[in-house]
Protein backbone atom coordinates (compact mmCIF):
# COMPACT_ATOMS: atom_id res chain seq x y z
CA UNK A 1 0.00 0.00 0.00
CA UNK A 2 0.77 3.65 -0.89
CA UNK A 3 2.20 5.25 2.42
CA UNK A 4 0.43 8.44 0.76
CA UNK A 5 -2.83 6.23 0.78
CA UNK A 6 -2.35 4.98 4.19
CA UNK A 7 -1.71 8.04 5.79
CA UNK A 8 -5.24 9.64 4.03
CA UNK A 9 -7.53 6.36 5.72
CA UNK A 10 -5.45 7.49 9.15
CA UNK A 11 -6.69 10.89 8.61
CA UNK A 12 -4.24 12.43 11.22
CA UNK A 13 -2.03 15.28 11.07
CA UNK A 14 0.18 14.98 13.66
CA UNK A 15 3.03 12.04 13.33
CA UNK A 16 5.74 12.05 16.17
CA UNK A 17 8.31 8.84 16.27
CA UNK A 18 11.45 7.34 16.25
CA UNK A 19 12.41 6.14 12.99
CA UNK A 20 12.29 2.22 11.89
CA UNK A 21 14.06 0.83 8.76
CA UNK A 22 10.25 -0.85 7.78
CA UNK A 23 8.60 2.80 8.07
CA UNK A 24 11.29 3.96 5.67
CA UNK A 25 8.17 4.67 2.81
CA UNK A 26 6.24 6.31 5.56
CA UNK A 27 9.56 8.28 7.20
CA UNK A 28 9.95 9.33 3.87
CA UNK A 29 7.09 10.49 2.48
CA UNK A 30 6.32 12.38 5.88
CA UNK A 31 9.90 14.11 5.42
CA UNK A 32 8.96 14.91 2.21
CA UNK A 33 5.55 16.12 3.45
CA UNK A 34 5.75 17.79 6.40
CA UNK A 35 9.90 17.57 6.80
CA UNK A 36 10.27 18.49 10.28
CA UNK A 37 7.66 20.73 12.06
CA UNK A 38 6.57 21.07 15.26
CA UNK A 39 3.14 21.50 14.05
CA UNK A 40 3.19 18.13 11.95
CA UNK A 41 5.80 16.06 12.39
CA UNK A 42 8.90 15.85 15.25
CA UNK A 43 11.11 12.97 15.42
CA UNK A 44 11.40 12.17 18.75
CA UNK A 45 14.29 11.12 21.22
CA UNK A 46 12.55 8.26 22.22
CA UNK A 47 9.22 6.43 21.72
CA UNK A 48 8.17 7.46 25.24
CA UNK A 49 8.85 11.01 24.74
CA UNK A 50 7.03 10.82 21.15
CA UNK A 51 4.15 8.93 23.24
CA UNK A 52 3.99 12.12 25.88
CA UNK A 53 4.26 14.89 22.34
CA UNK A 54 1.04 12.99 21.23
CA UNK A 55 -0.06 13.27 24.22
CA UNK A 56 0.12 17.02 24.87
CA UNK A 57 -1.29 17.15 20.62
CA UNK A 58 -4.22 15.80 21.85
CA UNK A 59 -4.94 18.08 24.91
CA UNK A 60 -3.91 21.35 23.08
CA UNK A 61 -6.51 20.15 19.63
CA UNK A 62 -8.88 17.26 20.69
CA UNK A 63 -7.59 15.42 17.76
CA UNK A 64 -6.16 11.74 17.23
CA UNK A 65 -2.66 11.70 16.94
CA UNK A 66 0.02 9.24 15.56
CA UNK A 67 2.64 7.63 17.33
CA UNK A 68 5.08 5.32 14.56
CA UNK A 69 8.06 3.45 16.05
CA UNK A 70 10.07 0.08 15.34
CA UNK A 71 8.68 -2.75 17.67
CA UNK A 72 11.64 -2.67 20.06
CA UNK A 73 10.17 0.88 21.11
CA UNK A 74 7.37 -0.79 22.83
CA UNK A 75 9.20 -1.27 26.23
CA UNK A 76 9.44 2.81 26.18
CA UNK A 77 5.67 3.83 25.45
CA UNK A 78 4.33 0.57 28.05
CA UNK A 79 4.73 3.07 31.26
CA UNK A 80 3.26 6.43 29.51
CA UNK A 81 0.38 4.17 27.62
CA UNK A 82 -0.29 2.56 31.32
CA UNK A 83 -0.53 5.92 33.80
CA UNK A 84 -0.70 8.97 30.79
CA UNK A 85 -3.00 7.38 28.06
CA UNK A 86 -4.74 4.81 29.12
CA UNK A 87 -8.90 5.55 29.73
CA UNK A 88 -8.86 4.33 33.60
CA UNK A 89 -5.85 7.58 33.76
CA UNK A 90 -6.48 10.41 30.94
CA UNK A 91 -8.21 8.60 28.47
CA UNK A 92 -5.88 10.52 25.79
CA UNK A 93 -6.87 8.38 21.88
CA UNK A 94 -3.33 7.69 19.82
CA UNK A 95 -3.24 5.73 16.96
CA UNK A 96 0.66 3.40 16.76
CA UNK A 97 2.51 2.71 14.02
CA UNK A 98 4.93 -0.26 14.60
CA UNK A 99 7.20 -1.80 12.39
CA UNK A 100 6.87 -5.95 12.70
CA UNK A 101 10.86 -6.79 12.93
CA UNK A 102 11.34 -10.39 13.78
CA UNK A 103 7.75 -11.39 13.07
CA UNK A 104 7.57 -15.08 13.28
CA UNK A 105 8.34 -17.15 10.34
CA UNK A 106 10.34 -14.05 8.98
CA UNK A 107 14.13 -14.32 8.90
CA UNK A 108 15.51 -11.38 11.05
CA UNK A 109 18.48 -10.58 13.00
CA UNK A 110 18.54 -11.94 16.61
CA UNK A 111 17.78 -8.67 18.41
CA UNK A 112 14.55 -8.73 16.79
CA UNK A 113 13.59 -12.22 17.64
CA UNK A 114 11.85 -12.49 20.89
CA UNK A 115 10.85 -9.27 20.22
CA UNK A 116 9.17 -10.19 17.14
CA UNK A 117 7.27 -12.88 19.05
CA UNK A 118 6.00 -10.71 21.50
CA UNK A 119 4.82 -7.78 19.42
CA UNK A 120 1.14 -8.28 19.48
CA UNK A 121 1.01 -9.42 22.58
CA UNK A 122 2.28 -6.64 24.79
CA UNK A 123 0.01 -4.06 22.86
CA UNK A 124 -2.80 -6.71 23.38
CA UNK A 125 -1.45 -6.62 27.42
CA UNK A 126 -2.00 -2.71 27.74
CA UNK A 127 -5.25 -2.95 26.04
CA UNK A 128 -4.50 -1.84 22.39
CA UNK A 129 -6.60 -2.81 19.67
CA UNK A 130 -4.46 -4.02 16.77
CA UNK A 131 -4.50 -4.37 12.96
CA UNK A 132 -2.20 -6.21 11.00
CA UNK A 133 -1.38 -4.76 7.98
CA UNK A 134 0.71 -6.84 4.87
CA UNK A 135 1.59 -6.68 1.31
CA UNK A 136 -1.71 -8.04 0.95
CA UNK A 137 -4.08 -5.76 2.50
CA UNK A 138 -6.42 -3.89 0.56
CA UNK A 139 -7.57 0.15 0.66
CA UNK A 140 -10.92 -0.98 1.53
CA UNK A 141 -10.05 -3.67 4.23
CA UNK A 142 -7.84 -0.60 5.67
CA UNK A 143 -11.25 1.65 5.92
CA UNK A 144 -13.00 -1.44 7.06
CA UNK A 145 -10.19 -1.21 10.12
CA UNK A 146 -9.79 2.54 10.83
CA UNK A 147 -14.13 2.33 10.99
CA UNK A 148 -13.84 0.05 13.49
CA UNK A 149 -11.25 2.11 15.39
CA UNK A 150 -13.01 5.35 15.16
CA UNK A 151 -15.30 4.05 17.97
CA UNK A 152 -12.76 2.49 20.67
CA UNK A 153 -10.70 6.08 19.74
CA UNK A 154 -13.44 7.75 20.45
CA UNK A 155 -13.69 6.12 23.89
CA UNK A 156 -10.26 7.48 24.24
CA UNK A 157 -8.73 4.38 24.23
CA UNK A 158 -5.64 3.27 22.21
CA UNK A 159 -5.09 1.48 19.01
CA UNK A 160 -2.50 0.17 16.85
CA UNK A 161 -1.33 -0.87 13.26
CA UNK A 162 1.46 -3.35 13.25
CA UNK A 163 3.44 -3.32 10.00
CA UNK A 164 5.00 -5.82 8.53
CA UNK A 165 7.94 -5.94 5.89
CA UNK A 166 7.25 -4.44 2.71
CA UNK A 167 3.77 -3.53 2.99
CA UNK A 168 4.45 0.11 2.93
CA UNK A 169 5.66 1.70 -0.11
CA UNK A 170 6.76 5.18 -1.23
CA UNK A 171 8.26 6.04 -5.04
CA UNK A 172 9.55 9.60 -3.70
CA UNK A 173 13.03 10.33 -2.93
CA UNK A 174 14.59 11.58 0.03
CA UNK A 175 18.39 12.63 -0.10
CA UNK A 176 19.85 12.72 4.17
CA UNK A 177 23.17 14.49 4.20
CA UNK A 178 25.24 16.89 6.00
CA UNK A 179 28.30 18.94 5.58
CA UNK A 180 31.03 16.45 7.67
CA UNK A 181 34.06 14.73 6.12
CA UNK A 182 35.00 11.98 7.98
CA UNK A 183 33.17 8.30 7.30
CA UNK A 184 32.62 6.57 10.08
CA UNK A 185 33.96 3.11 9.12
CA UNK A 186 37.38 5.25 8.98
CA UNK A 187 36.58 6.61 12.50
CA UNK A 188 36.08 3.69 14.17
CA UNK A 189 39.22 2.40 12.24
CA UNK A 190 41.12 5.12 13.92
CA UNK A 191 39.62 4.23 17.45
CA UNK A 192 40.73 0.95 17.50
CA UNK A 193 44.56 1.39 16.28
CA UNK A 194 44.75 3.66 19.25
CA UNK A 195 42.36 1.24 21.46
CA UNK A 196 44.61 -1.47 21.40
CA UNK A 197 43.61 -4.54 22.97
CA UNK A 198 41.34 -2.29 25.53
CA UNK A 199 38.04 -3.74 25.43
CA UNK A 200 35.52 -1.76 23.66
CA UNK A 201 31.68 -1.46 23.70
CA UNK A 202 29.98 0.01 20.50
CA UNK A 203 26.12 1.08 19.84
CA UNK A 204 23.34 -0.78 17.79
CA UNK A 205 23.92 -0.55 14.10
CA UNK A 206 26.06 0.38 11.36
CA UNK A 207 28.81 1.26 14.22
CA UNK A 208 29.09 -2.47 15.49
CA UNK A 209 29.20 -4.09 12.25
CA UNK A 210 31.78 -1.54 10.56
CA UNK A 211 33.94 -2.64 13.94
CA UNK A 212 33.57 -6.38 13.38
CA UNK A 213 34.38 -6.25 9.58
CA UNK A 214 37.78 -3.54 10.50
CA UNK A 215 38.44 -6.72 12.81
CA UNK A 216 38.11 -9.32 9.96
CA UNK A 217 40.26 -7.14 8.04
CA UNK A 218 43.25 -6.61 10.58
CA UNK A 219 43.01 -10.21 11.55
CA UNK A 220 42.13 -9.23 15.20
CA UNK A 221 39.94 -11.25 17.41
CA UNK A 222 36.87 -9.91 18.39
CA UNK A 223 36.98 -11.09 22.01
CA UNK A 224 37.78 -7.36 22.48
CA UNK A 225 34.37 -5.96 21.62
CA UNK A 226 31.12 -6.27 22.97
CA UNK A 227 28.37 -5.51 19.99
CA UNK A 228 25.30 -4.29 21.37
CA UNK A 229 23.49 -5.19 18.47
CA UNK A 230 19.83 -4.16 20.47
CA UNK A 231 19.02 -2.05 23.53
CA UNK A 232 19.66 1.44 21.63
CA UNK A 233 20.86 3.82 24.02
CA UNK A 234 22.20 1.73 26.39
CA UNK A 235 25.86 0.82 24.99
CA UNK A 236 27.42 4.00 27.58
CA UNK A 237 25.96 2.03 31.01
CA UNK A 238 26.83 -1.33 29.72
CA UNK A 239 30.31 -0.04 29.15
CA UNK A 240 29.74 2.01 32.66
CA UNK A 241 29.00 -1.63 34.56
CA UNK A 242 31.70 -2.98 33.30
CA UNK A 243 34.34 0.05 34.11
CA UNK A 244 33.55 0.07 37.68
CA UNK A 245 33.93 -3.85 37.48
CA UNK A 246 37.47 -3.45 35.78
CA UNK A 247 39.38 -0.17 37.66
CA UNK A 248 42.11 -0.77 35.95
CA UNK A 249 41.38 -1.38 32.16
CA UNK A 250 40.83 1.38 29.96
CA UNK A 251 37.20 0.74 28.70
CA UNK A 252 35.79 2.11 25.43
CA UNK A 253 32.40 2.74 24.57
CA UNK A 254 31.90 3.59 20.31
CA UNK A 255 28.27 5.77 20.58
CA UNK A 256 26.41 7.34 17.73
CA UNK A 257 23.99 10.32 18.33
CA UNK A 258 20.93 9.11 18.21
CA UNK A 259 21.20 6.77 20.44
CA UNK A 260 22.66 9.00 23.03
CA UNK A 261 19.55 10.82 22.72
CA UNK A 262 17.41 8.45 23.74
CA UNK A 263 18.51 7.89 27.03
CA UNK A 264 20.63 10.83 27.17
CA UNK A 265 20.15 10.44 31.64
CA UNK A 266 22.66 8.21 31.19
CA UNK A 267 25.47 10.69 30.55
CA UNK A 268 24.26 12.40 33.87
CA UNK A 269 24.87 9.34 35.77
CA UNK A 270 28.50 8.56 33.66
CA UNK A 271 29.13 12.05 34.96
CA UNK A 272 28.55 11.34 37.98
CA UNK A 273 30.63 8.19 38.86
CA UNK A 274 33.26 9.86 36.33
CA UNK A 275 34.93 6.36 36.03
CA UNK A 276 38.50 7.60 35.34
CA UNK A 277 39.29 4.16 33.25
CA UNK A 278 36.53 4.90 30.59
CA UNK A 279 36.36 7.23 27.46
CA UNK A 280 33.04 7.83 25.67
CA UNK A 281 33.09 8.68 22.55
CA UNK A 282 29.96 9.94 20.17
CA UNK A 283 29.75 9.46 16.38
CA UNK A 284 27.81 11.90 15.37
CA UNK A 285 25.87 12.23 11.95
CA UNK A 286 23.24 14.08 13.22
CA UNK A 287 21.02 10.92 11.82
CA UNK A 288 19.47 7.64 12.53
CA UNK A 289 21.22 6.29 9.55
CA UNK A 290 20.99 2.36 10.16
CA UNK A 291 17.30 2.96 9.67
CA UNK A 292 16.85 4.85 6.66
CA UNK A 293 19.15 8.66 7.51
CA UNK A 294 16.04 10.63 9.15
CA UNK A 295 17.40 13.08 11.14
CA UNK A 296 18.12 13.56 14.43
CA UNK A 297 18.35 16.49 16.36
CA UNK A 298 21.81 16.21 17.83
CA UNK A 299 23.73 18.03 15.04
CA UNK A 300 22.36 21.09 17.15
CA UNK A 301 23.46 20.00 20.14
CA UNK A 302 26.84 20.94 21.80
CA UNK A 303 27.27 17.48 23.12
CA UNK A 304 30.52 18.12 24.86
CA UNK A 305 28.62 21.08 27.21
CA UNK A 306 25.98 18.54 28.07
CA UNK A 307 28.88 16.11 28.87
CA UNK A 308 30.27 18.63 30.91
CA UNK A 309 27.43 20.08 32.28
CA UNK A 310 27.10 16.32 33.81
CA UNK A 311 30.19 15.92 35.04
CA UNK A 312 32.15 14.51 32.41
CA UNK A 313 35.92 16.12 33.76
CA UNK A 314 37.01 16.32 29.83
CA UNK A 315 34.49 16.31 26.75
CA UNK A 316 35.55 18.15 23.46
CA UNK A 317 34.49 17.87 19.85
CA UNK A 318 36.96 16.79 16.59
CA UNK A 319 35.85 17.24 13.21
CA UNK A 320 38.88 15.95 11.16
CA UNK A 321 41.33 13.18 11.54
CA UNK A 322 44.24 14.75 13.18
CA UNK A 323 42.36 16.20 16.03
CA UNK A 324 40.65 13.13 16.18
CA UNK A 325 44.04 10.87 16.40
CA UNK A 326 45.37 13.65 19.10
CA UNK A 327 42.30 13.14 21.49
CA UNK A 328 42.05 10.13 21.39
CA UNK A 329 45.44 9.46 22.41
CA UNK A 330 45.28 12.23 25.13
CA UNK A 331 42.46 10.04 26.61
CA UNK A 332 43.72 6.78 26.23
CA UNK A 333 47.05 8.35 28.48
CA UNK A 334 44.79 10.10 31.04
CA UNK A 335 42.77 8.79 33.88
CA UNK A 336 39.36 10.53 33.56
CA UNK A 337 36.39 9.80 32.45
CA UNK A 338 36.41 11.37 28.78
CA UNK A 339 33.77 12.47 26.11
CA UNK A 340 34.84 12.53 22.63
CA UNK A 341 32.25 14.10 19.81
CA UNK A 342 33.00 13.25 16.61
CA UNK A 343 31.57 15.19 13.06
CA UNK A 344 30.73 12.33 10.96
CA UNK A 345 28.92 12.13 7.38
CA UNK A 346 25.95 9.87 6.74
CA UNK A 347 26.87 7.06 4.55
CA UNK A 348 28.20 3.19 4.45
CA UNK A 349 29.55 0.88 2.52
CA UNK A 350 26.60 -0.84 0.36
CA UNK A 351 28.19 -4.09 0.76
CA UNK A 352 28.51 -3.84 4.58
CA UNK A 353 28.14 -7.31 6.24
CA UNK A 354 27.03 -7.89 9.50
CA UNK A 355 28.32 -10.11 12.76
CA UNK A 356 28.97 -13.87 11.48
CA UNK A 357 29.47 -14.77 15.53
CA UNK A 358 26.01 -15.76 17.55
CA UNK A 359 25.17 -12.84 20.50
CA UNK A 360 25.56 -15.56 23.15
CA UNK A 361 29.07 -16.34 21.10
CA UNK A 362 30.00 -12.65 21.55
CA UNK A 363 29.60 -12.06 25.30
CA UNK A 364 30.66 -15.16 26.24
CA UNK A 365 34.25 -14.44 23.79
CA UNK A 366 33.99 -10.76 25.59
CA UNK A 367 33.67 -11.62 29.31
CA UNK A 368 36.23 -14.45 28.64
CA UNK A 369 38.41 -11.99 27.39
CA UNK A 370 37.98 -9.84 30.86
CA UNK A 371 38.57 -12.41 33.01
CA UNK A 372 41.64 -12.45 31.61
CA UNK A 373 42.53 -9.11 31.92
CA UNK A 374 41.89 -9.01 35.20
């Protein structure tokens, strides 16, 4: 179905949400639409915080807003759906848009899986009426659903359309880009010539499969990495645990922006146990690339004054090679807790692989690897 067809039969217009690589027709023809505007259309830092913006849509107009997101974005709406939307709280209406990854029977990568399984289920859990919408489904069958969810709306409770692969499609053309030099496949290749054998823990996405094929082609193991291949916005704790585990190894964390918006508290707590044996550094594109190249909105933000504004005792921002080489070498010498921005383009190889190693092959290779260094 025509994303331009599907978004008439919603009738809405107000979209908030985090970006998902089987949205891409909808992300795109919204960008195209609407691009970004407060009025129409944010892209949020999270799917709870796009969950509360539809909220406070609704209160200021009385009209049904939309809420898209990947699947794995459910565990962030399930506390504001439970105490902000739901009709026994605020009885606020918001239609979901969820992109199916790891539906069942549908090869996928094995972040998605469980989470694929339990989809539907958790939106049935907080009371969410669901459609399922495919390749097959027609215009009419698509009225025949958003009829049907005009009343429970109406009640002001909540309902969803779960998406799965391909059935969304959009012939117009979006071009993401931005003015930076520096690739981040070369980045990362920079980080870990000065890394070393230092264990390093890298973000969801393009990041942690550009580090695994730099380690295929250096002939290094990969016991030194842990690939946090799901949990977006979570790679600076794990890396966070595991410093104040391991005083005295120099522990890396590879970030990119987007996810460091999405649970950007974290930085406040780094800050504040300042582990002096980790360095955090944040590739930053200013897009959710891995998904499509929507945009995010850190390539306004001075990253390094939040990080210091939280505690971080060093923080600075590189936007070519040789600064970048000259941090990072300045923090790998030092014993403080560092942040280390770094300008990046959008773009990636197209013949990028990904992880050949199981997750359960990974950590066990990682923590292996830091038993020994201990």
């Amino acid at each position: 179905m025509k994303a331009e067809k599907f978004t008439e039969i919603l009738g809405a217009d107000f979209y908030t949400g985090v970006p998902d690589s089987q949205l891409k027709a909808l992300c795109n023809y919204l960008m195209n639409t609407y691009g970004i505007d407060p009025k129409h259309h944010v892209i949020a830092a999270n799917e709870g915080n796009c969950t509360a913006l539809a909220a406070g849509y609704h209160l200021a107009t009385g009209k049904v807003p939309v809420v898209y997101m990947q699947n794995s974005g459910e565990g962030n709406i399930i506390n504001p759906v439970a105490s902000l939307l739901n009709d026994k709280v605020y009885a606020i209406p918001v239609m979901f848009v969820i992109g199916w990854r790891g539906e069942p029977g549908i090869h996928d990568e094995p972040q998605h899986i469980y989470q694929g399984e339990v989809t539907v289920r958790l939106l049935e859990d907080m009371g969410i009426k669901t459609y399922i919408l495919g390749k097959e489904t027609t215009e009419e069958e698509l009225r025949e659903a958003m009829k049907d969810f005009e009343s429970v709306l109406a009640e002001g409770k909540d309902v969803a359309f779960v998406i799965r692969k391909g059935a969304l499609t959009y012939d117009g053309k979006v071009v993401y880009k931005n003015d930076n030099e520096m690739k981040r496949e070369e980045i990362i290749r920079h980080i870990i010539q000065v890394s070393g054998e230092d264990p390093v823990v890298s973000t969801t996405g393009k990041a942690s499969r550009e580090l695994f094929e730099l380690r295929e082609a250096f002939g290094q193991s990969h016991k030194y990495d842990f690939l946090t291949v799901g949990s977006m916005g979570h790679s600076s704790s794990i890396a966070l645990g595991i410093a104040a585990q391991k005083p005295d190894t120099k522990i890396w964390c590879i970030d990119g922006d987007g996810a460091v918006l999405m649970h950007m508290g974290a930085m406040a707590v780094l800050g504040s146990e300042h582990p002096g044996n980790m360095i955090h550094i944040v590739i930053n594109n200013g897009a959710h690339e891995t998904v499509g190249g929507m945009p995010t909105v850190a390539a306004g933000v001075d990253l390094p004054a939040v990080a210091k504004a939280c505690g971080y005792p060093f923080a600075v921002s590189v936007d070519s090679f040789e600064s970048l080489d000259s941090e990072l070498k300045a923090a790998k010498a030092r014993h403080a807790l560092t942040l280390i921005e770094v300008k990046c383009a959008i773009g990636a190889r197209d013949d990028l692989g990904r992880p050949t190693t199981t997750a359960k092959e990974n950590k066990e290779n990682f923590m292996e690897y830091l038993k020994e260094r201990s």
